[in-house]
PDB file of N, CA and C in Angstrom:
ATOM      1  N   UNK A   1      16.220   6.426   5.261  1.00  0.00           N
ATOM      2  CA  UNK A   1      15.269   7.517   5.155  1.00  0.00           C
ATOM      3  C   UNK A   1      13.959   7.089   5.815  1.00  0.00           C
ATOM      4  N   UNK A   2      13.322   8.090   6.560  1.00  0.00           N
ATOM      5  CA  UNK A   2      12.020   8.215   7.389  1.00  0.00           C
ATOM      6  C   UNK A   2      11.052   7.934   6.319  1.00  0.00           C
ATOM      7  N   UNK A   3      10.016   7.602   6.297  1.00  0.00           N
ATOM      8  CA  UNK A   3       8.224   7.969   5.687  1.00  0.00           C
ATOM      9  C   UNK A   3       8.104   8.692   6.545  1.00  0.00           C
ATOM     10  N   UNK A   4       7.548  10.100   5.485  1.00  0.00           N
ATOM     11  CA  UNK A   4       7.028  11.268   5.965  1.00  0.00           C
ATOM     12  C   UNK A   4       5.617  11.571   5.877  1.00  0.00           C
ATOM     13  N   UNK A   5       4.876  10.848   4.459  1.00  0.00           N
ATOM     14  CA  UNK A   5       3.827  10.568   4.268  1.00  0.00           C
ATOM     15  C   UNK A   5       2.478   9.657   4.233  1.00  0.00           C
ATOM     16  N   UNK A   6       1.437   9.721   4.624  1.00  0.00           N
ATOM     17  CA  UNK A   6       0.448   8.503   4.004  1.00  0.00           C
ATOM     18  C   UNK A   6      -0.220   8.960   3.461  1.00  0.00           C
ATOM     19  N   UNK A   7      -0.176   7.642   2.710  1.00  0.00           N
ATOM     20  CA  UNK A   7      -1.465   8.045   1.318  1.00  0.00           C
ATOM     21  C   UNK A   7      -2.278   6.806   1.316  1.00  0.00           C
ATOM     22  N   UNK A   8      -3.657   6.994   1.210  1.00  0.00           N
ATOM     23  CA  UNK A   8      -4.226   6.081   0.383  1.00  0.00           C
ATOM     24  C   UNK A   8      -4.530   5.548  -1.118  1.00  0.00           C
ATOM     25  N   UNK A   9      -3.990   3.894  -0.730  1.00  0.00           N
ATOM     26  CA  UNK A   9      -4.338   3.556  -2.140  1.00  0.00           C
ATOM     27  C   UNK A   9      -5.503   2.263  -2.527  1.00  0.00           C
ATOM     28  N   UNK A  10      -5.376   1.935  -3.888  1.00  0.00           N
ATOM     29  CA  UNK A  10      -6.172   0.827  -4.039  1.00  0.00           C
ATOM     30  C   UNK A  10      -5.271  -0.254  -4.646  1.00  0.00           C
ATOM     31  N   UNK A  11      -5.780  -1.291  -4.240  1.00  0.00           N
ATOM     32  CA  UNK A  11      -5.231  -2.308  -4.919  1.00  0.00           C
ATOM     33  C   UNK A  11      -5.849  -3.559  -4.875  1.00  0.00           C
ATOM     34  N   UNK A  12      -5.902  -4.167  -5.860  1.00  0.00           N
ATOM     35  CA  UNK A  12      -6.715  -5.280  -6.389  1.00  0.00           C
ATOM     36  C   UNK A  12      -5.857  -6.349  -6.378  1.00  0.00           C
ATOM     37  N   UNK A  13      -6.605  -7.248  -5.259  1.00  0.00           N
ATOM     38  CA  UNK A  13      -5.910  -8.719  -4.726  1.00  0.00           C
ATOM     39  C   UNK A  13      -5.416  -9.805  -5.716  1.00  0.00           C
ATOM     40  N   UNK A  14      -5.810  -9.007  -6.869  1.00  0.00           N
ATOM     41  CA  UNK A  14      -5.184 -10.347  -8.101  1.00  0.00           C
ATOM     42  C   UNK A  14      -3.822 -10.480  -8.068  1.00  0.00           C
ATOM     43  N   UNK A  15      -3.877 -11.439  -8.342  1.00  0.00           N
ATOM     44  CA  UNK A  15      -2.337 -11.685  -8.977  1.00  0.00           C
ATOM     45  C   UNK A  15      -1.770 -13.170  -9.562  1.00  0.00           C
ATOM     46  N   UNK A  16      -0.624 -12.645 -10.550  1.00  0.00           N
ATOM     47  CA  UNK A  16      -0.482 -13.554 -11.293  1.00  0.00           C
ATOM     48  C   UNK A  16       0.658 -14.840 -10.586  1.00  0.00           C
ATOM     49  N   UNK A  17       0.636 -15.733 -11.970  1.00  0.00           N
ATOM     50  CA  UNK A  17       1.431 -16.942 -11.062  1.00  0.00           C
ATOM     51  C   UNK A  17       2.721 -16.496 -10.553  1.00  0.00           C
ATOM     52  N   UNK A  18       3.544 -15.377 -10.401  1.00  0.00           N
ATOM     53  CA  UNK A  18       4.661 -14.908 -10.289  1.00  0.00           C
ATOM     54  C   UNK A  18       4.734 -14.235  -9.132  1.00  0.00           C
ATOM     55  N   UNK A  19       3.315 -13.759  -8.659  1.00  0.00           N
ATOM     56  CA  UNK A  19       2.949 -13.134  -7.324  1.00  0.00           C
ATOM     57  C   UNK A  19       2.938 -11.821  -7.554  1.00  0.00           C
ATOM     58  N   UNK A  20       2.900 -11.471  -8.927  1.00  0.00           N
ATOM     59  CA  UNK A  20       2.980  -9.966  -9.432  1.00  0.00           C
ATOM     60  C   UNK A  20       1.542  -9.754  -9.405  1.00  0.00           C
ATOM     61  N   UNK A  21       0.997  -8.074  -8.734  1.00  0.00           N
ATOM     62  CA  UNK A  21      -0.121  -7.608  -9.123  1.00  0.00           C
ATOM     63  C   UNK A  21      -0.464  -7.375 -10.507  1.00  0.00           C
ATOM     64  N   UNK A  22      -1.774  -7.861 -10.592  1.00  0.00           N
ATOM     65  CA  UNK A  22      -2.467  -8.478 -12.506  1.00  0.00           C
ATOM     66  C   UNK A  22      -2.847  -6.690 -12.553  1.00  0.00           C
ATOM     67  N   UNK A  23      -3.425  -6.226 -11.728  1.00  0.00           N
ATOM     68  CA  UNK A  23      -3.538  -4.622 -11.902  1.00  0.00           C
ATOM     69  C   UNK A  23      -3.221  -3.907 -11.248  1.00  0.00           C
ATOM     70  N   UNK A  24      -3.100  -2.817 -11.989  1.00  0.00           N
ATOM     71  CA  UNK A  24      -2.828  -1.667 -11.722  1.00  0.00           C
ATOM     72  C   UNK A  24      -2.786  -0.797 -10.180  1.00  0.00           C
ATOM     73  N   UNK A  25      -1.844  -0.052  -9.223  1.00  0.00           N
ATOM     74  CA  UNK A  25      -2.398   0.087  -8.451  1.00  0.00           C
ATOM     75  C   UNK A  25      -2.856   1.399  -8.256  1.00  0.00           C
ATOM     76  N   UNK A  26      -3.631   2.075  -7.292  1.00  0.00           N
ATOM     77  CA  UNK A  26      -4.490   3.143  -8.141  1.00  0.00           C
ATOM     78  C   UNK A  26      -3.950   4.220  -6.331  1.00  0.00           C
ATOM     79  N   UNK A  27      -3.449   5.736  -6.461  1.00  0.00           N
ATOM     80  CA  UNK A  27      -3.857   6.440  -5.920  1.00  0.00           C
ATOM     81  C   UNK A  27      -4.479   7.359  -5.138  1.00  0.00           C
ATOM     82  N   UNK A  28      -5.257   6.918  -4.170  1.00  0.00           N
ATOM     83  CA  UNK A  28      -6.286   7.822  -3.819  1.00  0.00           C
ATOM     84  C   UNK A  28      -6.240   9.360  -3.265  1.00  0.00           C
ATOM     85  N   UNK A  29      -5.213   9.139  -1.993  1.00  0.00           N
ATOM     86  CA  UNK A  29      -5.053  10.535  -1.814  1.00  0.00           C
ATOM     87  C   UNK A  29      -4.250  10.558  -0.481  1.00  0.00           C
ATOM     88  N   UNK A  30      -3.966  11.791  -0.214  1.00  0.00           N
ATOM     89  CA  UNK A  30      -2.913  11.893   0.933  1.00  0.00           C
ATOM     90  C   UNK A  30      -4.035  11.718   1.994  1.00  0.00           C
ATOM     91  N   UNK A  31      -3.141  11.166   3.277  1.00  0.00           N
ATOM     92  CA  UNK A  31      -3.773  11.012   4.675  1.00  0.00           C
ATOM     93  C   UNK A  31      -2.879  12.056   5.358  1.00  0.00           C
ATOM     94  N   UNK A  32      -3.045  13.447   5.456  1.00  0.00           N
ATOM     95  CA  UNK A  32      -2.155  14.457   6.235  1.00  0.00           C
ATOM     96  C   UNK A  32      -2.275  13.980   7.684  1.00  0.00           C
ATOM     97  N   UNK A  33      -3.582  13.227   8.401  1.00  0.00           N
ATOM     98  CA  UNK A  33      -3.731  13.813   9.488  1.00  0.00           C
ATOM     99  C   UNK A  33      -2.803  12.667  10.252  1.00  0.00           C
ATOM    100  N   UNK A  34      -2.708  11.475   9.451  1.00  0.00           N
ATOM    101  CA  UNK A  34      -2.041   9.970  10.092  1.00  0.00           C
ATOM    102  C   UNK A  34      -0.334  10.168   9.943  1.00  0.00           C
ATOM    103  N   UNK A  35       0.031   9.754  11.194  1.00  0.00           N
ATOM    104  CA  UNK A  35       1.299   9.498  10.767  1.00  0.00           C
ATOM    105  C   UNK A  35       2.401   8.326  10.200  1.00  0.00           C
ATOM    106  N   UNK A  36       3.567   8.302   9.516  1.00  0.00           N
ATOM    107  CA  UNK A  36       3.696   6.679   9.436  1.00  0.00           C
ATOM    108  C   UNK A  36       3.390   5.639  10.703  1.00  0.00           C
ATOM    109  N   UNK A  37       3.681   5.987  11.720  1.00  0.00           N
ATOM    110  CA  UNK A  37       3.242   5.212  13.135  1.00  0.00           C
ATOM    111  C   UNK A  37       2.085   5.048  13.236  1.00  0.00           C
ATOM    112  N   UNK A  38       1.505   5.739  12.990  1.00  0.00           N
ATOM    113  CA  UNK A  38      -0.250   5.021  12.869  1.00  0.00           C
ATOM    114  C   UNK A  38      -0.504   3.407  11.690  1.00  0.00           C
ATOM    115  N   UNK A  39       0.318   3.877  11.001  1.00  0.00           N
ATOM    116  CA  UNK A  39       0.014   2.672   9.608  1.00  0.00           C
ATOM    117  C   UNK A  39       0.794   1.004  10.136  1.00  0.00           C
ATOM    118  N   UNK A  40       0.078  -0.165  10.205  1.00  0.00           N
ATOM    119  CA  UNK A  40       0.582  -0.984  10.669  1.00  0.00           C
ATOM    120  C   UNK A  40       1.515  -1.285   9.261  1.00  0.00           C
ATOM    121  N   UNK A  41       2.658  -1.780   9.435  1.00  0.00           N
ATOM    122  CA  UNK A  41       4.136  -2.415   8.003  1.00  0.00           C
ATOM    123  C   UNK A  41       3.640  -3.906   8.231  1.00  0.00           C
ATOM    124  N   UNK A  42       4.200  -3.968   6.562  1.00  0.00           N
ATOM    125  CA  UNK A  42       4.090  -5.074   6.440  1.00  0.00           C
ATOM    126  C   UNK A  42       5.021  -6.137   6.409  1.00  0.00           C
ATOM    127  N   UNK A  43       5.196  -7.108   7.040  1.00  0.00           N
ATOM    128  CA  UNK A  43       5.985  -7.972   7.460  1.00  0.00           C
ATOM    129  C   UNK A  43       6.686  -9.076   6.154  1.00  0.00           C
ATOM    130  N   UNK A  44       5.087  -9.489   5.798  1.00  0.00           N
ATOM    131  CA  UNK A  44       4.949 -10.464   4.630  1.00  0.00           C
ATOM    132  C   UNK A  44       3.941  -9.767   3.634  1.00  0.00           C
ATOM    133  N   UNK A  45       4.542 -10.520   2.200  1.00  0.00           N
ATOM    134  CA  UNK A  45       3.422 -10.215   1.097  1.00  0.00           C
ATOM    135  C   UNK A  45       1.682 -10.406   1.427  1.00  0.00           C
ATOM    136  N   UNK A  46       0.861  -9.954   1.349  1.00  0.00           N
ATOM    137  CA  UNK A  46      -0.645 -10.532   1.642  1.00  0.00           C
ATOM    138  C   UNK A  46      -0.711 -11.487   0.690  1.00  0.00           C
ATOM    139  N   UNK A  47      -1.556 -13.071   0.624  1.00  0.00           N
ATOM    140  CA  UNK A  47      -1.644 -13.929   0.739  1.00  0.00           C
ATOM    141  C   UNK A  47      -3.223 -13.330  -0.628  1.00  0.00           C
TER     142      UNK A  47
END
């Protein structure tokens, strides 16, 4: 299946010894005008 959508979100660089995010990640809102091809993927976990 394609991504049809982007959205912005938030997310807070914590994390625990397991590499799990310590919070929550938060919603912001649709990006209608971007397409998935605009959004660079991610290869690897961020660091």
């Amino acid at each position: 299946m394609e991504s049809q959508l982007v959205v912005e979100v938030g997310i807070d660089v914590a994390r625990d010894a397991t590499g799990r995010w310590r919070h929550p990640k938060r919603w912001h809102r649709a990006r209608p005008v971007l397409s998935p091809d605009d959004v660079p993927r991610l290869t690897s976990p961020p660091h």
